[in-house]
C-alpha atoms as a PDB file:
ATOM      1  CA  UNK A   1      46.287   8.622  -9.621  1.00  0.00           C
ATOM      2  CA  UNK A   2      42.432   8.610 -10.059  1.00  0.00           C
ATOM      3  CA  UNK A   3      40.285   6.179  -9.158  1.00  0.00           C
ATOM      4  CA  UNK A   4      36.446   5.259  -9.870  1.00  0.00           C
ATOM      5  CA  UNK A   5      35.446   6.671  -6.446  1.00  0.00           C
ATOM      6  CA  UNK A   6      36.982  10.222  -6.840  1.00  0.00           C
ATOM      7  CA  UNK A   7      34.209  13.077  -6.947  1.00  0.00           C
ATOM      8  CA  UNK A   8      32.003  10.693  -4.833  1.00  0.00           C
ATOM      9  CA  UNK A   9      30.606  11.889  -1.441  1.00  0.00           C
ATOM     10  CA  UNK A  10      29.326   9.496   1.297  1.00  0.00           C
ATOM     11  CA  UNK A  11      26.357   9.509   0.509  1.00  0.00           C
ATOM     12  CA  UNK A  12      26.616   8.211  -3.348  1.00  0.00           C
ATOM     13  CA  UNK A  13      28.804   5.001  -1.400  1.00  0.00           C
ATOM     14  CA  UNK A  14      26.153   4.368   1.269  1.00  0.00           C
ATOM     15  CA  UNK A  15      26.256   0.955  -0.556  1.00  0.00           C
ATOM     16  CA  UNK A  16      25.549  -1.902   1.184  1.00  0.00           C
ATOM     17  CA  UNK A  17      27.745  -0.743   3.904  1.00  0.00           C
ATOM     18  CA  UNK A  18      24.782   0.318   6.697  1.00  0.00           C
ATOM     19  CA  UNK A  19      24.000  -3.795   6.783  1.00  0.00           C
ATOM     20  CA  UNK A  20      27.010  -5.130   7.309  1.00  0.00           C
ATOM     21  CA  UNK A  21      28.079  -1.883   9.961  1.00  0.00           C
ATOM     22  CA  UNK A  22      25.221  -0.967  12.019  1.00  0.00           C
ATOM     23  CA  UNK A  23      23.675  -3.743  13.261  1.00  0.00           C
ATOM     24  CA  UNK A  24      23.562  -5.041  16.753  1.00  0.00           C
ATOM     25  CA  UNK A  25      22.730  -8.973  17.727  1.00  0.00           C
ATOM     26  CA  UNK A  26      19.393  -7.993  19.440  1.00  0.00           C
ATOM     27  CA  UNK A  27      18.443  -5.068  17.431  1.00  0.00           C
ATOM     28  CA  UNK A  28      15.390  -7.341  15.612  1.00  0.00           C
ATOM     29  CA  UNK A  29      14.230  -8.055  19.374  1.00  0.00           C
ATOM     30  CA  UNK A  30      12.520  -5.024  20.220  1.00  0.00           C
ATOM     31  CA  UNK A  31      10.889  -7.474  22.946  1.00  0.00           C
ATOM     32  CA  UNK A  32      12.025 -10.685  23.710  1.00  0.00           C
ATOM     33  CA  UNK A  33       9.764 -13.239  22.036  1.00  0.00           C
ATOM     34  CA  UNK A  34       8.059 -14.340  24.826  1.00  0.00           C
ATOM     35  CA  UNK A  35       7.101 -11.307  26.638  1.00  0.00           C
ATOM     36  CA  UNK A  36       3.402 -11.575  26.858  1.00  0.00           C
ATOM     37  CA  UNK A  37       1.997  -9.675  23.629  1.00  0.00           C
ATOM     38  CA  UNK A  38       5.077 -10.014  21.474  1.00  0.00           C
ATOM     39  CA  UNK A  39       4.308 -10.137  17.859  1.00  0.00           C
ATOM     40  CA  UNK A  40       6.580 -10.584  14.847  1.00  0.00           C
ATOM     41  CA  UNK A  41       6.246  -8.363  11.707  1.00  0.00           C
ATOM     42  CA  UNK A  42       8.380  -9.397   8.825  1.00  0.00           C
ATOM     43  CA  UNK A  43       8.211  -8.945   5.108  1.00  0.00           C
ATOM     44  CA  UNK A  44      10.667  -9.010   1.869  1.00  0.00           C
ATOM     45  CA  UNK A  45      12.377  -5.563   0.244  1.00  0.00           C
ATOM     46  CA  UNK A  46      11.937  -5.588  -3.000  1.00  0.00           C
ATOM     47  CA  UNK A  47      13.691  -3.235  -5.710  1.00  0.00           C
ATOM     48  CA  UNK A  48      12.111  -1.215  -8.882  1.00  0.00           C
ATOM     49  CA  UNK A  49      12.627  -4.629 -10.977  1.00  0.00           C
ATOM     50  CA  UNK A  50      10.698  -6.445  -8.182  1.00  0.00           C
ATOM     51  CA  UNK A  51      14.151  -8.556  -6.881  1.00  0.00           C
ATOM     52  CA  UNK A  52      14.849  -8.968  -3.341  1.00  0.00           C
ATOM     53  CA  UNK A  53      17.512  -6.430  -1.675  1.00  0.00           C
ATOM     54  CA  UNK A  54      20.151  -8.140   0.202  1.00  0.00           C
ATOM     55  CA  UNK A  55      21.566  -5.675   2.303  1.00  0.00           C
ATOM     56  CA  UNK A  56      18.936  -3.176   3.383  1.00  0.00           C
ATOM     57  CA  UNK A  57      18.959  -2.287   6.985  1.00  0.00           C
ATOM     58  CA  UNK A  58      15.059  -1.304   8.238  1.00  0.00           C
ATOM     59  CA  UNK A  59      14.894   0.706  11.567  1.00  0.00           C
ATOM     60  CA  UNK A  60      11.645   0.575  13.214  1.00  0.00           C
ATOM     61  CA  UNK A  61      10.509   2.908  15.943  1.00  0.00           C
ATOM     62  CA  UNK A  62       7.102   3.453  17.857  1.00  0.00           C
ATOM     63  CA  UNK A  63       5.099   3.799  21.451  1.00  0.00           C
ATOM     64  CA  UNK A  64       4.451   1.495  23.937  1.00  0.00           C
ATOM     65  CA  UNK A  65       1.275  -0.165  23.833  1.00  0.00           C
ATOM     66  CA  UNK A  66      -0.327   2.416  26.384  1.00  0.00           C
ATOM     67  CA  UNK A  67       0.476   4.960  23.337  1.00  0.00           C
ATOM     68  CA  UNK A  68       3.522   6.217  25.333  1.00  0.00           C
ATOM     69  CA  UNK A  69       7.336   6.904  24.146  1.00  0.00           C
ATOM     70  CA  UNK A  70      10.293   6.267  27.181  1.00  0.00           C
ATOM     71  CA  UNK A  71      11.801   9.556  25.323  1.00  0.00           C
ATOM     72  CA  UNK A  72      12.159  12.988  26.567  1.00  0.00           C
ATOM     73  CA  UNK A  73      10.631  14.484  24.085  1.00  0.00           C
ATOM     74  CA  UNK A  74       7.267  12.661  24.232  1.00  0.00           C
ATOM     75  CA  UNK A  75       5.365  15.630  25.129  1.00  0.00           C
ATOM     76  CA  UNK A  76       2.862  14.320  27.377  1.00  0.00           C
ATOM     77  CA  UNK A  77       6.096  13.005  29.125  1.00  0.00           C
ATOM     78  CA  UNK A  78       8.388   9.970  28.694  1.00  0.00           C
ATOM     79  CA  UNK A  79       6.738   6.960  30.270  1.00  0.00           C
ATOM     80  CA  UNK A  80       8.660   4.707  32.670  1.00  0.00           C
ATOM     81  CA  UNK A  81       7.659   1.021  30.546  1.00  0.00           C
ATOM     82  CA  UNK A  82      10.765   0.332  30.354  1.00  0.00           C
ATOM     83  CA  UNK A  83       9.844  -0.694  26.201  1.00  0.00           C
ATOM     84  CA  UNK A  84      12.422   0.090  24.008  1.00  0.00           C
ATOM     85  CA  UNK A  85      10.323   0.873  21.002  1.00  0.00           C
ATOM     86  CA  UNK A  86      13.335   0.882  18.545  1.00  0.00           C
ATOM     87  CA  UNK A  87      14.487  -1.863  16.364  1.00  0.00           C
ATOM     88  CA  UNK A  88      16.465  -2.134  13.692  1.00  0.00           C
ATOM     89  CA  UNK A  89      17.050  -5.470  11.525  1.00  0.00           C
ATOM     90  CA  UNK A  90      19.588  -6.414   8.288  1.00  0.00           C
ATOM     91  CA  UNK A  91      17.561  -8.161   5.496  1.00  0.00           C
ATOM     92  CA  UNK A  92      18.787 -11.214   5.011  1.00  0.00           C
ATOM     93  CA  UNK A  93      20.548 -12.579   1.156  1.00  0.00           C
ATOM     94  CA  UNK A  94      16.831 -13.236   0.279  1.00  0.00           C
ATOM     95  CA  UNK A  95      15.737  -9.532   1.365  1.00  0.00           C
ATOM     96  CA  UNK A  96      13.777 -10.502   4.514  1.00  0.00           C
ATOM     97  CA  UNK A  97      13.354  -8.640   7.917  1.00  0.00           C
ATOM     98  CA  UNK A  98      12.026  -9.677  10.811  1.00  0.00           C
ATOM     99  CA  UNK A  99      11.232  -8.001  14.377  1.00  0.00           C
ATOM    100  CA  UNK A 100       9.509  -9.030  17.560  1.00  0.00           C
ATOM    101  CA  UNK A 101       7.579  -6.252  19.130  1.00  0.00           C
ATOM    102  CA  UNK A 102       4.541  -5.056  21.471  1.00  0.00           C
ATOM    103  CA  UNK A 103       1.416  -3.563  18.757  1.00  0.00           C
ATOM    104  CA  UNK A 104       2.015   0.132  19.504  1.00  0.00           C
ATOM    105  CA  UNK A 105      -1.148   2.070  21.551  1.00  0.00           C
ATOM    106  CA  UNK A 106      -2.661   4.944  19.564  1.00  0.00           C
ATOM    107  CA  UNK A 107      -0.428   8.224  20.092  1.00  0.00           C
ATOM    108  CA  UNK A 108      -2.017  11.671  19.521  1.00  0.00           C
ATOM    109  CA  UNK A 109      -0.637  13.734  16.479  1.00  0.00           C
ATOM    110  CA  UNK A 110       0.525  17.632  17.106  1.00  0.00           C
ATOM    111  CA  UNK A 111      -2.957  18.868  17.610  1.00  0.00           C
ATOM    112  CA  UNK A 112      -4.116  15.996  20.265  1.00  0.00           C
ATOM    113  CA  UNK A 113      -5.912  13.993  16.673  1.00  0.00           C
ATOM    114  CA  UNK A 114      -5.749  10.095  17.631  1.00  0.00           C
ATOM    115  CA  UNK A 115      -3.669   8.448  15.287  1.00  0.00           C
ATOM    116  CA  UNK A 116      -4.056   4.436  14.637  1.00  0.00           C
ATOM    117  CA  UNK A 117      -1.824   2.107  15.872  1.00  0.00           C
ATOM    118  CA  UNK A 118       1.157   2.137  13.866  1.00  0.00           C
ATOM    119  CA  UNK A 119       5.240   1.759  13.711  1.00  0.00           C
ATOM    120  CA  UNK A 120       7.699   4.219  12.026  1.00  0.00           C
ATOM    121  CA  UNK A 121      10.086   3.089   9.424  1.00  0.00           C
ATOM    122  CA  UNK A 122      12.880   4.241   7.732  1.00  0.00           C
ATOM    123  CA  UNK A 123      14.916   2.053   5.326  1.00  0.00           C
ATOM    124  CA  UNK A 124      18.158   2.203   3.845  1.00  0.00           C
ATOM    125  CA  UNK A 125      19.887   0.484   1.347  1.00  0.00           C
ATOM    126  CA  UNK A 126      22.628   0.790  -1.861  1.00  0.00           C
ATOM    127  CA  UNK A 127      20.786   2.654  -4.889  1.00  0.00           C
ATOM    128  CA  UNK A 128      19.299   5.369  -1.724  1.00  0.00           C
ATOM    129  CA  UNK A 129      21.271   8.439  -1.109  1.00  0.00           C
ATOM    130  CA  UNK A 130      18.978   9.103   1.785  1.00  0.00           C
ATOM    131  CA  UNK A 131      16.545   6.915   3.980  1.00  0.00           C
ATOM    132  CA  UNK A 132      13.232   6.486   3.245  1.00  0.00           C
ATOM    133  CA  UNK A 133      10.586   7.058   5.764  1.00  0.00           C
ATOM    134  CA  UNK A 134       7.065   5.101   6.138  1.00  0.00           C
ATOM    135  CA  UNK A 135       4.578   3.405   8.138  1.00  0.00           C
ATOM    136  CA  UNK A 136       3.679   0.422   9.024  1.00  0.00           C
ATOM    137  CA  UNK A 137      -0.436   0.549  10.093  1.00  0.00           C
ATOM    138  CA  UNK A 138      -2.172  -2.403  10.888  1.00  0.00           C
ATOM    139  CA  UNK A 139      -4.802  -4.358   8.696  1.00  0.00           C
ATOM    140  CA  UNK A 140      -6.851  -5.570  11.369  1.00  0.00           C
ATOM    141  CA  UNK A 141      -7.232  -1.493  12.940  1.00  0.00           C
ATOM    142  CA  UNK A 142      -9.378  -0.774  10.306  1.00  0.00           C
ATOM    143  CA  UNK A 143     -11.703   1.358  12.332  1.00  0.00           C
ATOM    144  CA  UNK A 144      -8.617   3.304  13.844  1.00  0.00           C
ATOM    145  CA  UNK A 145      -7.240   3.216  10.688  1.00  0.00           C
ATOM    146  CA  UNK A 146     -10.022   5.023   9.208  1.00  0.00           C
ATOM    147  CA  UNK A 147      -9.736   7.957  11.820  1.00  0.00           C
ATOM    148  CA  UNK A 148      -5.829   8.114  11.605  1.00  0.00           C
ATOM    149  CA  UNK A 149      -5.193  11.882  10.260  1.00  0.00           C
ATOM    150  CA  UNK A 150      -1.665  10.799   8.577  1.00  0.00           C
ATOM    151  CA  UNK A 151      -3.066   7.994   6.642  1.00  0.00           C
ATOM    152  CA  UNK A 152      -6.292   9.951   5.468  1.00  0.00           C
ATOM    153  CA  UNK A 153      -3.809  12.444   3.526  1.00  0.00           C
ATOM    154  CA  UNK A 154      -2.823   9.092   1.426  1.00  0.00           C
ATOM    155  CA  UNK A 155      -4.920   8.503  -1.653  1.00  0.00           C
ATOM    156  CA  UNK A 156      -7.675   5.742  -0.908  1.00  0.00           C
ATOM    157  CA  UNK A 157      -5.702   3.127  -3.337  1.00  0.00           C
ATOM    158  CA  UNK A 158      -2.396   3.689  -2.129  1.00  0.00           C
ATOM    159  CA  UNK A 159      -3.058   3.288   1.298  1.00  0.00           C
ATOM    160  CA  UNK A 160      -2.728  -0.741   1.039  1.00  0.00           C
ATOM    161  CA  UNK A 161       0.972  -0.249   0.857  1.00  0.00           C
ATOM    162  CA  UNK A 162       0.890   0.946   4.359  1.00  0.00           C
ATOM    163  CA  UNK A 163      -0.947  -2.366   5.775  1.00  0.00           C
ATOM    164  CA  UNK A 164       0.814  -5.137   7.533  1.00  0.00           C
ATOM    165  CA  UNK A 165      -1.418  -7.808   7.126  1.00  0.00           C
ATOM    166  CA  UNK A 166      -2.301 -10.707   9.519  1.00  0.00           C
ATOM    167  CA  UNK A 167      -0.351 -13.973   8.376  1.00  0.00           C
ATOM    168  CA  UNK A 168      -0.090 -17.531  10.331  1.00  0.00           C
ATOM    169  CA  UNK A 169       3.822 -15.794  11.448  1.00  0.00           C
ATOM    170  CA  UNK A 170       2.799 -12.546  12.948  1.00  0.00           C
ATOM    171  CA  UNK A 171       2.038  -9.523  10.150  1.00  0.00           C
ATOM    172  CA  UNK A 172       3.642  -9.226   6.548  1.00  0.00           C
ATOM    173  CA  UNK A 173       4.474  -6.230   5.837  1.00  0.00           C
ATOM    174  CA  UNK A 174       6.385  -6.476   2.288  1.00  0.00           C
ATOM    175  CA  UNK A 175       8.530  -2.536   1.473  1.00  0.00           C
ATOM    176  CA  UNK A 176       8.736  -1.858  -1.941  1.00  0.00           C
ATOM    177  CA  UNK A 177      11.269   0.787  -2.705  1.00  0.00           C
ATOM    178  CA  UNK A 178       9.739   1.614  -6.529  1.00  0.00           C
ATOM    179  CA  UNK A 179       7.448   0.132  -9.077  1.00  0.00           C
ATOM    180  CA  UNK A 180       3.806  -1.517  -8.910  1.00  0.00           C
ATOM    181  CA  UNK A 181       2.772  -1.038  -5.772  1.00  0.00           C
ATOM    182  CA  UNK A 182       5.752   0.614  -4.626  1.00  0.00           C
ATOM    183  CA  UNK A 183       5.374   2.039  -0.688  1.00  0.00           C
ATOM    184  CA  UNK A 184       4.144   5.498   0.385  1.00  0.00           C
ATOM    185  CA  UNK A 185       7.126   7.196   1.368  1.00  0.00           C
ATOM    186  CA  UNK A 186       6.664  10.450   3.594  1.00  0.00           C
ATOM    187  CA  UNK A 187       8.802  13.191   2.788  1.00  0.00           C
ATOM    188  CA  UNK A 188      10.419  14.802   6.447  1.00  0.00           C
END
């Protein structure tokens, strides 16, 4: 007997599968709300048509806001914070994500450069056969920003994609997998 899924590997079902499976009930709480500092970033995934995705998970990751990592393999050493730094958030049927965090410190790149403030993301969701990886820098850095050796290799009209922008709530940060204005996406 064959059916429609024979010939498919994993990755061509990913579907909307990581949403509903990987999850935890504080993963959006990277800090609790009020811990002094706390800020919310949010925003809306939007597909190549411009419609909201559904069932997109988005994974955040990033340093303390000394600049630090509580990982091994920080190599100036894994700080003791006790910050989490990971995060990882469902959207919702209307394609919004939401996390409550610390504004990351500025973390050197490989040769000791000062990069901006800024939050790794990867996102996955049906229609990907991998994750996509970006950044989420912050509007109101702008003079970090500027100095931030990863974001000057972005061309100059692109690099509003990569913004989270002050908003009333915290900082929007809208992904857009394809299309007008679609993300930056680094390639790993």
């Amino acid at each position: 007997m064959t059916t429609e899924f024979d010939g498919l590997t994993p990755s061509q079902t990913v579907g909307p599968y990581l949403s509903i499976g990987l999850p935890w009930p504080d993963g959006h709480s990277v800090v609790e709300e009020d811990t002094p500092g706390a800020i919310r970033i949010f925003g809306t995934v939007f597909d190549g048509a411009g419609a909201e995705v559904p069932d997109a998970l988005i994974e955040t990751w990033q340093a303390d806001p000394a600049g630090g990592f509580a990982h091994p393999d920080d190599p100036r050493g894994a700080t003791d914070s006790g910050f989490r730094g990971f995060g990882r958030c469902p959207t919702d049927d209307a394609g919004n994500w939401a996390i409550i965090t610390l504004k990351p410190g500025v973390v050197p790149d490989r040769e000791g450069r000062p990069q901006a403030p800024h939050i790794d993301v990867s996102v996955l969701a049906r229609g990907l056969l991998h994750r996509v990886v970006t950044r989420i820098y912050f509007a109101d850095e702008a003079t970090a920003n500027a100095a931030d050796p990863v974001l000057a290799t972005v061309p100059e009209a692109r690099r509003p994609t990569l913004l989270a922008r002050p908003d009333g709530a915290g900082y929007r940060f809208d992904i857009r997998l394809q299309g007008d204005d679609e993300t930056v996406f680094f390639a790993l």
